[in-house]
N, C-alpha and C. Protein backbone atom coordinates (compact mmCIF):
# COMPACT_ATOMS: atom_id res chain seq x y z
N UNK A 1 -21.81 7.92 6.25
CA UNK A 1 -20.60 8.54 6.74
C UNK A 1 -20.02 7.72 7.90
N UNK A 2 -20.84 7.63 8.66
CA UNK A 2 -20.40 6.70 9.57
C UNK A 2 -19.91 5.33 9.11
N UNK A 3 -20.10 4.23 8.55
CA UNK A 3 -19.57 3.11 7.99
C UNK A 3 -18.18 3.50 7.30
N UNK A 4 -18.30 4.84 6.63
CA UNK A 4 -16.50 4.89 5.85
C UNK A 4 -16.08 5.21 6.59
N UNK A 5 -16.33 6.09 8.01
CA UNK A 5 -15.52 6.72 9.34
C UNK A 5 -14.77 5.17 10.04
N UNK A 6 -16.10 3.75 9.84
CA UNK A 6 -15.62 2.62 10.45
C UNK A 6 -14.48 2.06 9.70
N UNK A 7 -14.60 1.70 8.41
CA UNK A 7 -13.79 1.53 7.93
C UNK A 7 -12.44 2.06 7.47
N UNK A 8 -12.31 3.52 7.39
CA UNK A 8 -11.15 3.90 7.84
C UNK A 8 -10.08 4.01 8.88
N UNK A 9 -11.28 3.79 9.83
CA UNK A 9 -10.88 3.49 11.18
C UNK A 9 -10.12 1.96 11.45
N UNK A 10 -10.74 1.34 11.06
CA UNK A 10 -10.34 -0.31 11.02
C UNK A 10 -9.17 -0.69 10.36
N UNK A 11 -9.24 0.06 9.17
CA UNK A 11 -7.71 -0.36 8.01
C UNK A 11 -6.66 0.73 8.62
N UNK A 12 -6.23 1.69 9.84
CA UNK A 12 -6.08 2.63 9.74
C UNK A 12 -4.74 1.68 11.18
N UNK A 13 -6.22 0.99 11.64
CA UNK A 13 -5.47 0.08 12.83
C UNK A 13 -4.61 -0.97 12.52
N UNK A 14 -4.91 -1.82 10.96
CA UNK A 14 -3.54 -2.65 10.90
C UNK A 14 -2.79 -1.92 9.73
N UNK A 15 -3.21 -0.48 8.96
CA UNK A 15 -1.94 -0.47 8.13
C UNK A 15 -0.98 0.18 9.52
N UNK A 16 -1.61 0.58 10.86
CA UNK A 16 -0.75 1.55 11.76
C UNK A 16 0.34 -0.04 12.39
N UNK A 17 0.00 -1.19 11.97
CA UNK A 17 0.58 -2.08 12.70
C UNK A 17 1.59 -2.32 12.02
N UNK A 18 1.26 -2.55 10.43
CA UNK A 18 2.13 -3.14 9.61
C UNK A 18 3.33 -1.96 9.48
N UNK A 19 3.28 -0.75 9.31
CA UNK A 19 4.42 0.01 9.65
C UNK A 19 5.13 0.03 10.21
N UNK A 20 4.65 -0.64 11.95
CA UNK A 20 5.60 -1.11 12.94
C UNK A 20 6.71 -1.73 12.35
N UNK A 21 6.82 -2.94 11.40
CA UNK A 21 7.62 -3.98 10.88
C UNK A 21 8.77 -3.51 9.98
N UNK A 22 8.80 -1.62 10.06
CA UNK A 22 9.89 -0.90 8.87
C UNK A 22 10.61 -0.09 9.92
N UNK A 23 11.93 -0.36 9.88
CA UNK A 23 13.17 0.55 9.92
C UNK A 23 13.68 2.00 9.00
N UNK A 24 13.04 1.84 7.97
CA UNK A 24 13.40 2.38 6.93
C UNK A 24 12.16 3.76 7.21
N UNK A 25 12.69 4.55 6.30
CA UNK A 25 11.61 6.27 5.91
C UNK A 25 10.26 5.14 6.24
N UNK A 26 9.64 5.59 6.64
CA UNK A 26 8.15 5.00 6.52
C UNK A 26 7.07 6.43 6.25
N UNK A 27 5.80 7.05 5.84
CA UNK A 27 4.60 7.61 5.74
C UNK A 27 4.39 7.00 7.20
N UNK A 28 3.46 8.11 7.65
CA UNK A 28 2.61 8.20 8.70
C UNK A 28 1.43 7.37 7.89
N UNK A 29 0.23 6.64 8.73
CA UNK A 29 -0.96 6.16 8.03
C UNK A 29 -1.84 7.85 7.22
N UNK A 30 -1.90 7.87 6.31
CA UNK A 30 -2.72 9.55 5.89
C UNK A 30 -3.32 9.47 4.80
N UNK A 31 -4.14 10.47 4.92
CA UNK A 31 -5.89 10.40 4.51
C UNK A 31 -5.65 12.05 3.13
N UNK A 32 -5.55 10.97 1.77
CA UNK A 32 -5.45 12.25 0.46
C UNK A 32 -7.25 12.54 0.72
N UNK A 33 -7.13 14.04 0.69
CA UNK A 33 -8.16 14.45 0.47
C UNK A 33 -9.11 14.62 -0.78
N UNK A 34 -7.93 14.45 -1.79
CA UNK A 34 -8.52 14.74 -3.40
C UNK A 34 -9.28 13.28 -3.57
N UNK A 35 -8.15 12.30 -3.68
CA UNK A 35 -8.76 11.16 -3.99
C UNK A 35 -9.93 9.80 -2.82
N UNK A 36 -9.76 10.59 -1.70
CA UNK A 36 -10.16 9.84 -0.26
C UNK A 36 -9.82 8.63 -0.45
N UNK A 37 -8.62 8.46 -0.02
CA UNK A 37 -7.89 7.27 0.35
C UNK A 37 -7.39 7.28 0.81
N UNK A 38 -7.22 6.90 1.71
CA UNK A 38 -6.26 6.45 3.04
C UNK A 38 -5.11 5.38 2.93
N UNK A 39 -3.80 5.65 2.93
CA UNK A 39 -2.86 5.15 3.03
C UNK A 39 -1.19 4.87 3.48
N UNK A 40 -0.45 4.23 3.68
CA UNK A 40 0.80 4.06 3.98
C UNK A 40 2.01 4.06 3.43
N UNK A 41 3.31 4.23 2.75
CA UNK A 41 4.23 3.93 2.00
C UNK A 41 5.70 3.78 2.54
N UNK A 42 6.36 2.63 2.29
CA UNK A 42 7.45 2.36 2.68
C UNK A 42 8.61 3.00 1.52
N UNK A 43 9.55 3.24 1.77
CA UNK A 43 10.60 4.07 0.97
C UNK A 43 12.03 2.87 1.20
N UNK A 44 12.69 2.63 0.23
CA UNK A 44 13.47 2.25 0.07
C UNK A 44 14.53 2.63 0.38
N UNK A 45 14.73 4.03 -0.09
CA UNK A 45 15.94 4.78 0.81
C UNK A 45 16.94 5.00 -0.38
N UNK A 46 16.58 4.31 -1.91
CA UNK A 46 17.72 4.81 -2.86
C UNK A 46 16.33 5.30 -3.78
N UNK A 47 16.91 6.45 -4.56
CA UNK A 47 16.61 7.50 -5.38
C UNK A 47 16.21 6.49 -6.87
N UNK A 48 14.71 7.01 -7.38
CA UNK A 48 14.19 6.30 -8.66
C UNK A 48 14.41 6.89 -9.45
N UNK A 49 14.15 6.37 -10.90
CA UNK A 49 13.88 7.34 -12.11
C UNK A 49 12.44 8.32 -12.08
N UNK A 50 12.89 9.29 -12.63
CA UNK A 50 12.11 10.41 -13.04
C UNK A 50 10.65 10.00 -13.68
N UNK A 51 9.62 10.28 -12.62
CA UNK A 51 8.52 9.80 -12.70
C UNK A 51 8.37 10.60 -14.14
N UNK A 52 7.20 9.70 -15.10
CA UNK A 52 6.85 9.62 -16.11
C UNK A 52 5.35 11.13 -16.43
N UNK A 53 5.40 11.55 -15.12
CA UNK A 53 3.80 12.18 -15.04
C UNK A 53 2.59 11.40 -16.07
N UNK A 54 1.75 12.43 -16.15
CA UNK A 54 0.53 11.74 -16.31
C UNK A 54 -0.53 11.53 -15.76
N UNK A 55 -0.14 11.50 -14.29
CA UNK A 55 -1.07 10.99 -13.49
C UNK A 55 -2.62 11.80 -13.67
N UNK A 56 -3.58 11.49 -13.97
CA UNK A 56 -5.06 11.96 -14.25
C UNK A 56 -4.71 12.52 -12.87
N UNK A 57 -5.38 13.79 -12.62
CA UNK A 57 -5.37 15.03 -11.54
C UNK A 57 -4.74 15.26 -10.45
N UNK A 58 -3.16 14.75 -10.90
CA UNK A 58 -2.10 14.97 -10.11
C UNK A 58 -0.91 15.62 -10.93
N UNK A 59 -0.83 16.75 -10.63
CA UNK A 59 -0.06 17.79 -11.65
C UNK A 59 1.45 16.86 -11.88
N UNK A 60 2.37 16.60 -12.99
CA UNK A 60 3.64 16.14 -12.98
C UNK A 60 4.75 16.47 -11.73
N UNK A 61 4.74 17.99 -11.52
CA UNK A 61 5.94 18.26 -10.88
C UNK A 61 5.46 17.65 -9.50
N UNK A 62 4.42 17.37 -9.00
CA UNK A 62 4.11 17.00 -7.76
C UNK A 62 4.41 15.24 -7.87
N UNK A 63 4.10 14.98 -9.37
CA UNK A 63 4.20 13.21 -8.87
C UNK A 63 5.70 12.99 -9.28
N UNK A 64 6.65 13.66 -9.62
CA UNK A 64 7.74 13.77 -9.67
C UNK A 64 8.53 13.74 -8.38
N UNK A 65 7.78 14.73 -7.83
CA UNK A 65 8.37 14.77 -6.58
C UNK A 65 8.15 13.50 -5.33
N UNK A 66 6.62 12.91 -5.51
CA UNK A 66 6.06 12.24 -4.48
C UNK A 66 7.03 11.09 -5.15
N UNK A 67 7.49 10.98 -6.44
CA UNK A 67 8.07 9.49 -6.37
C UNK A 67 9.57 9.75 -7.08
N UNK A 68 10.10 10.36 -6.07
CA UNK A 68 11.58 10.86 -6.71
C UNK A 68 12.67 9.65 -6.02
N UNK A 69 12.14 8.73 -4.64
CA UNK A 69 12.76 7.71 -4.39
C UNK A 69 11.81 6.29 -4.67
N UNK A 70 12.38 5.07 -4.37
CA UNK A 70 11.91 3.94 -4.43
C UNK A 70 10.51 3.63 -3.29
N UNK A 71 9.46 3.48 -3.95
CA UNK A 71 8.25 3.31 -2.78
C UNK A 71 7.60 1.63 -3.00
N UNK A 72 6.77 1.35 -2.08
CA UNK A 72 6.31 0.01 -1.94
C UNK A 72 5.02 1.24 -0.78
N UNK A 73 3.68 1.02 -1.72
CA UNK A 73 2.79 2.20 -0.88
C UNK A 73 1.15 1.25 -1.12
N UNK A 74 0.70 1.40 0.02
CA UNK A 74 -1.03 0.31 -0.04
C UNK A 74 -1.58 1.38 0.47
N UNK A 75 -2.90 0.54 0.64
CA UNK A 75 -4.57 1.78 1.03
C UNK A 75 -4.81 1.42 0.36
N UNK A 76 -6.55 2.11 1.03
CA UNK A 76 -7.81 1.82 0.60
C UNK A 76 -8.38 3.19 -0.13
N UNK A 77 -9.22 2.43 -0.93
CA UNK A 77 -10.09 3.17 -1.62
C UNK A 77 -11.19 3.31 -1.89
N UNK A 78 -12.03 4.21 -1.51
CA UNK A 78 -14.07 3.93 -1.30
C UNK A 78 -14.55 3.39 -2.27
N UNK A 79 -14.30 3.59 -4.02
CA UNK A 79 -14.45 3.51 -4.71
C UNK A 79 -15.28 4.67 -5.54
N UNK A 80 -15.99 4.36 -7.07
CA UNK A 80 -16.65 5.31 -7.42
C UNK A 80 -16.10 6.23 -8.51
N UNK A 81 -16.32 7.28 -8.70
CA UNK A 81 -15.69 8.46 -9.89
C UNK A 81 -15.51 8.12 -10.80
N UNK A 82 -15.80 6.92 -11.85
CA UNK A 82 -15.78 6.19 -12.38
C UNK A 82 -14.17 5.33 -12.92
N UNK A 83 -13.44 5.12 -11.84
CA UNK A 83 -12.30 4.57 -11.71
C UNK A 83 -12.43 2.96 -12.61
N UNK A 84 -11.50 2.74 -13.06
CA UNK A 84 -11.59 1.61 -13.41
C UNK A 84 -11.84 -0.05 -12.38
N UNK A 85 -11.54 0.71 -11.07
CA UNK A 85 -12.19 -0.45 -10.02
C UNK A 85 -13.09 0.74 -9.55
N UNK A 86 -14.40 -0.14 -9.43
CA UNK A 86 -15.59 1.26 -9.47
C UNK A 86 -15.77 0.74 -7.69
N UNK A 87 -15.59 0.05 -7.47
CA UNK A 87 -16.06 -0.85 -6.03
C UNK A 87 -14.79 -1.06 -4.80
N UNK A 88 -15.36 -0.49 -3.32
CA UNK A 88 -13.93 -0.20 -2.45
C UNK A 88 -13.26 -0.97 -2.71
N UNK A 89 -11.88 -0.88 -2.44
CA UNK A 89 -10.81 -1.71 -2.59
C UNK A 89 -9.73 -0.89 -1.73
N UNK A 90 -8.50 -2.15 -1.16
CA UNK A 90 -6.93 -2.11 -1.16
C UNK A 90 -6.43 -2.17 -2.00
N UNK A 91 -5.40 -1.41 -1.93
CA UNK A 91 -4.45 -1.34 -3.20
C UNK A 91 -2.89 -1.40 -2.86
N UNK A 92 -2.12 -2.08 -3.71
CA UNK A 92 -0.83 -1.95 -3.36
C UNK A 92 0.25 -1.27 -4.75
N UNK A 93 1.16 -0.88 -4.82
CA UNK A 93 1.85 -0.64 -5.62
C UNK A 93 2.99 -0.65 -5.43
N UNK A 94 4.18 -0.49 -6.16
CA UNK A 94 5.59 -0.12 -6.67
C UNK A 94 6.20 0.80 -7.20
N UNK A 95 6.85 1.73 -6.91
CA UNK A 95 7.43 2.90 -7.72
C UNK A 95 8.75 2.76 -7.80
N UNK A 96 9.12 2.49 -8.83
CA UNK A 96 8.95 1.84 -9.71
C UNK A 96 8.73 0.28 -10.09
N UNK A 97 8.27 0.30 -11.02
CA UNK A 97 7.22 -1.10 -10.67
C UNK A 97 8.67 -2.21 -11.06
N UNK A 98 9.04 -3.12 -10.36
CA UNK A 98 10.00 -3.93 -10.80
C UNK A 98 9.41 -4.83 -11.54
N UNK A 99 10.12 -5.55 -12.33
CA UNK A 99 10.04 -6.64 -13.31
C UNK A 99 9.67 -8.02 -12.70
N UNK A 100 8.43 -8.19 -13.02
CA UNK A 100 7.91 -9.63 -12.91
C UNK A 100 6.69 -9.18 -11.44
N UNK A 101 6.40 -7.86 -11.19
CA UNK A 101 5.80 -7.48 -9.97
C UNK A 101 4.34 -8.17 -10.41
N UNK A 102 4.18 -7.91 -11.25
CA UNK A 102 2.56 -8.15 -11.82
C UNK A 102 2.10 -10.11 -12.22
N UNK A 103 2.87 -10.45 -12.03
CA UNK A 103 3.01 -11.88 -11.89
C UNK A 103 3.54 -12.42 -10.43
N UNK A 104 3.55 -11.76 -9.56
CA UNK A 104 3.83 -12.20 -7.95
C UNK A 104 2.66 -12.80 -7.96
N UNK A 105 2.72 -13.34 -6.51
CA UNK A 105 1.69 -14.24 -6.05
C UNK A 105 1.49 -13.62 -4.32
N UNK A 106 0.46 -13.08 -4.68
CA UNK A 106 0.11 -12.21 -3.39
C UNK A 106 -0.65 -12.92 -2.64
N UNK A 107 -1.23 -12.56 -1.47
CA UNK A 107 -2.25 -13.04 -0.54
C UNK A 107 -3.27 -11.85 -0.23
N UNK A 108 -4.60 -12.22 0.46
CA UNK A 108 -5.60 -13.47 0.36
C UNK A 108 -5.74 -13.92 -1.14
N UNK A 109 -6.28 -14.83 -1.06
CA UNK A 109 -6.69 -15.44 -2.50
C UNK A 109 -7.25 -14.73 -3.37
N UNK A 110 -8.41 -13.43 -2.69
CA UNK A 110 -9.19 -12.44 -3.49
C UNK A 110 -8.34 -11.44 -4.40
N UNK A 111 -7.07 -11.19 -3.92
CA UNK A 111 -6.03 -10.14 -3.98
C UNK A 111 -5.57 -10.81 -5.96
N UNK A 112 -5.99 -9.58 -6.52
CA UNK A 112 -5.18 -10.05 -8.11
C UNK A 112 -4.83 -8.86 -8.39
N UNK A 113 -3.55 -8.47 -10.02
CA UNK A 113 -3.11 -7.21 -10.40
C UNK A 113 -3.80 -7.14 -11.50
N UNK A 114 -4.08 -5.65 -11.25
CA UNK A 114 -5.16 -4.84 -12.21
C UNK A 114 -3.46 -4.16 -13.29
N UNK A 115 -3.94 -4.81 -14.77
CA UNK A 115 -3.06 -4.39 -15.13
C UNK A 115 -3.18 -2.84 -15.89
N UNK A 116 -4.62 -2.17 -15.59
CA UNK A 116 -4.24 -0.93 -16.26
C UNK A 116 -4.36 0.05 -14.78
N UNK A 117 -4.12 -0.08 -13.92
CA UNK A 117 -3.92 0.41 -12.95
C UNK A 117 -2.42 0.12 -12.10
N UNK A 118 -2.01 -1.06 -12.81
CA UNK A 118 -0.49 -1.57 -12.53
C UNK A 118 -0.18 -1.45 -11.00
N UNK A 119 -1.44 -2.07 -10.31
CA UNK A 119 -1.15 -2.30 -9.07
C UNK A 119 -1.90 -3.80 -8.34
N UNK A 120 -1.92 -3.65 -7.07
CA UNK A 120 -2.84 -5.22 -7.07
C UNK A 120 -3.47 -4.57 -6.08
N UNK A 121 -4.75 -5.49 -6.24
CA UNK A 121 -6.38 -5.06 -5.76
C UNK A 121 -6.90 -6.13 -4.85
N UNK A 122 -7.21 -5.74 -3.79
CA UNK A 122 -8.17 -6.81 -2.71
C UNK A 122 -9.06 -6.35 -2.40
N UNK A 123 -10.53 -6.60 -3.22
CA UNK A 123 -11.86 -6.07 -3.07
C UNK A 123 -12.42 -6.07 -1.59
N UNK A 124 -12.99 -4.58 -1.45
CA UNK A 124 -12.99 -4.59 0.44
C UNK A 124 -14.27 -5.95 0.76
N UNK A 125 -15.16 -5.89 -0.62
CA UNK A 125 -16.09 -7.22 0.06
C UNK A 125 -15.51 -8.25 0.34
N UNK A 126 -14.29 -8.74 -0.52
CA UNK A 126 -13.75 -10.14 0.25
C UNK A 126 -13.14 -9.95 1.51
N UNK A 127 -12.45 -8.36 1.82
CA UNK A 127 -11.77 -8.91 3.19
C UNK A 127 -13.45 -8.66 4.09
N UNK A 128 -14.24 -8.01 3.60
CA UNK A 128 -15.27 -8.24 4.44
C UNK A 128 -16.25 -9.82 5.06
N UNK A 129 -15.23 -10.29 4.42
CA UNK A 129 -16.71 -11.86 4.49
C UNK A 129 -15.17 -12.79 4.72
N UNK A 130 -13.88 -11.95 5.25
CA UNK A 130 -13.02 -12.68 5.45
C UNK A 130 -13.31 -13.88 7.01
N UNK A 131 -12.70 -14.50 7.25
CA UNK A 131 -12.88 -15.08 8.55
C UNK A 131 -12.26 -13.69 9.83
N UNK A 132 -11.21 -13.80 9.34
CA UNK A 132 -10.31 -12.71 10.53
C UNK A 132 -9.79 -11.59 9.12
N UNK A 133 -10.55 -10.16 8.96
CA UNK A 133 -10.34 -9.46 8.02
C UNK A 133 -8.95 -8.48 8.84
N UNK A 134 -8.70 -8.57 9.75
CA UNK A 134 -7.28 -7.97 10.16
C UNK A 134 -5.81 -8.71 10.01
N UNK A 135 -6.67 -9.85 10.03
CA UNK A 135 -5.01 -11.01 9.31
C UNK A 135 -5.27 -10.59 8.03
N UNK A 136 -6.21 -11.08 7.31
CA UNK A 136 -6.26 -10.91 5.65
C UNK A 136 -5.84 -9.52 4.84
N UNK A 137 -5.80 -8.29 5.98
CA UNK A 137 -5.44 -7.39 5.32
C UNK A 137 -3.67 -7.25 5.46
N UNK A 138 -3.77 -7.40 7.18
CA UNK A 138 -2.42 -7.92 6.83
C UNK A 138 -1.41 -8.34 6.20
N UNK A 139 -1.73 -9.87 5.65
CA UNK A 139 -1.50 -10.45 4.53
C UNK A 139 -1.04 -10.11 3.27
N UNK A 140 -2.28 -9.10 3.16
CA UNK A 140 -2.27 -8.36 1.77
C UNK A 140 -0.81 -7.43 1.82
N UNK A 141 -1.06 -6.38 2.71
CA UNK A 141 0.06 -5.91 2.97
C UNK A 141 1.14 -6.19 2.97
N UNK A 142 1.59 -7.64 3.42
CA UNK A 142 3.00 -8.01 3.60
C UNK A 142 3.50 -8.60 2.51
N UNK A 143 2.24 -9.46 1.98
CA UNK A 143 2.60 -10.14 0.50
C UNK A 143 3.12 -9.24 -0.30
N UNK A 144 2.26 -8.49 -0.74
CA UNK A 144 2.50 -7.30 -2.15
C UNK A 144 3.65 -6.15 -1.41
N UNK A 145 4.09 -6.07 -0.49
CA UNK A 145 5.32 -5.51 -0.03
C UNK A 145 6.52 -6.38 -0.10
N UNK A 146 6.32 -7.44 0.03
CA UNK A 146 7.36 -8.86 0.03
C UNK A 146 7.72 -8.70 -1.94
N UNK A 147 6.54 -8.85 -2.62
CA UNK A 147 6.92 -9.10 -4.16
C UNK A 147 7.83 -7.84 -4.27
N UNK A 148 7.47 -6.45 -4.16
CA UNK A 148 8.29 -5.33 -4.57
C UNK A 148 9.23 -5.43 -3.92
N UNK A 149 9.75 -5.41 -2.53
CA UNK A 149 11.01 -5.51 -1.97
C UNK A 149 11.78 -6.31 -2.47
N UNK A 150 11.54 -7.75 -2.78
CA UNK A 150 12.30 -8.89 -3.04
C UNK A 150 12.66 -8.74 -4.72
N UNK A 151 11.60 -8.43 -5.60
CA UNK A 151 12.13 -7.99 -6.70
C UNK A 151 12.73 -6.78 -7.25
N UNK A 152 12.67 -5.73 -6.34
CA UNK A 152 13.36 -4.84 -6.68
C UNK A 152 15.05 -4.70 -5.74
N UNK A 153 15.08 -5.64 -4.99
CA UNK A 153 16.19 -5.75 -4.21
C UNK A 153 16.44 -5.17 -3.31
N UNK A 154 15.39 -4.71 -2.50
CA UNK A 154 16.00 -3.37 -1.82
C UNK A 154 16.81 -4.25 -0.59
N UNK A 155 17.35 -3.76 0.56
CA UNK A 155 17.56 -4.05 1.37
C UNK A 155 16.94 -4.74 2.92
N UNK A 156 16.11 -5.40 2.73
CA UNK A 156 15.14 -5.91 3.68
C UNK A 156 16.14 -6.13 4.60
N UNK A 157 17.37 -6.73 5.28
CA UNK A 157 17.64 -7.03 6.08
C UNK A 157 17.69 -5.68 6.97
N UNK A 158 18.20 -4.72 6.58
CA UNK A 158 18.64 -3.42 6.82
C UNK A 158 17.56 -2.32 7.54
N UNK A 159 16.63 -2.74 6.46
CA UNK A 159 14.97 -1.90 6.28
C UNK A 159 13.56 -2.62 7.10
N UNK A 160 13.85 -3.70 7.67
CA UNK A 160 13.08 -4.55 8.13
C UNK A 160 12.69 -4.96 9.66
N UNK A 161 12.21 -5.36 10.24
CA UNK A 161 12.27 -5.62 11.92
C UNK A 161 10.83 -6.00 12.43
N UNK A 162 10.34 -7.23 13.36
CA UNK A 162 9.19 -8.18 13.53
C UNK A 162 8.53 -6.62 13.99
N UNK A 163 6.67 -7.26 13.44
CA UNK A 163 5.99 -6.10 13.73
C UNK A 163 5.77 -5.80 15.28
N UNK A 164 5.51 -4.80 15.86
CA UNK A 164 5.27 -4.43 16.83
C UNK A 164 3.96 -3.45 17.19
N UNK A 165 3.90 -3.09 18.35
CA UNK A 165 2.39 -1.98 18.72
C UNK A 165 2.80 -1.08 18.39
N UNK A 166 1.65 -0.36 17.37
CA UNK A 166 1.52 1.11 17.50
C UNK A 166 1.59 1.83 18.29
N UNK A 167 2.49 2.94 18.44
CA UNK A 167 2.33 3.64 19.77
C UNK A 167 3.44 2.91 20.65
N UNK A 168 3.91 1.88 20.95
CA UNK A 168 4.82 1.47 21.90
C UNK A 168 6.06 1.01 21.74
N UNK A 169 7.14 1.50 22.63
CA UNK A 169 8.37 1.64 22.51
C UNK A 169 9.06 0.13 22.20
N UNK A 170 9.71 0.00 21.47
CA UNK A 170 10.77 -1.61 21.48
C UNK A 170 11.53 -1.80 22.23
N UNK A 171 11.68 -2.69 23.57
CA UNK A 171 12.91 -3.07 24.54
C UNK A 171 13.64 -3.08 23.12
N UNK A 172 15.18 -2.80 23.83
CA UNK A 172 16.42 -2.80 23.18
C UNK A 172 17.21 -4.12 23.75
């Protein structure tokens, strides 16, 4: 318990950084209780198509709702339940997934897209044996946020701004 308390704790400190870097709707960093994962999501700010449901133990009208606008959303995941990545991991995604997302070229090097999960995966052992695992997650983060923004067009100039401290105000 203690080691996932650390590690939530740790990814909790740069996804709270990388949020700094959005103008736009942002998620608070937050912890699903069903699936225990901890994560972040940036919102685009224009309205998607009508999620497809489906989702294995997430009722339709709820994932309808959670993805009724444009998202770009990461976190971690302990692993286990017999998920198709059985072993912790980051995860990034797209709602809706733009065209050519799954052929980006993300960062760290460990980071690849799981295509029946239609998201991209950075196994927590590589950022563990990373040199500096708070850049590398970083990284991860900004890359696989960079592919969905840039291919889905959203407005980065608009939605965007250099990262800053959690918790502390921006001179104007």
């Amino acid at each position: 318990a203690q080691r996932f308390w650390r590690v939530l704790a740790s990814s909790h400190r740069v996804f709270s950084r990388f949020r700094t870097g959005f103008l736009g709707k942002v998620s608070p960093v937050h912890f699903f209780w069903g699936s225990f994962d901890l994560a972040v999501t940036r919102f685009s700010g224009r309205t998607a198509p009508k999620h497809p449901g489906g989702v294995p133990n997430l009722p339709d009208d709820v994932a309808r709702e959670a993805y009724s606008h444009e998202v770009s959303s990461a976190g971690f995941w302990p692993g286990g339940g017999g998920a198709p990545v059985e072993d912790a991991a980051f995860y990034s995604y797209a709602y809706p997934t733009p065209d050519g997302f799954a052929q980006a070229k993300v960062k760290p090097e460990a980071a690849y897209f799981h295509a029946q999960l239609g998201e991209f995966i950075l196994p927590y052992d590589a950022l563990r044996s990373a040199r500096d695992p708070d850049a590398a997650l970083l990284e991860f983060l900004q890359s696989t946020y960079d592919a969905a923004a840039d291919l889905a067009h959203w407005d980065r100039k608009a939605l965007e701004c250099a990262l800053g401290a959690p918790g502390k105000v921006r001179p104007i």
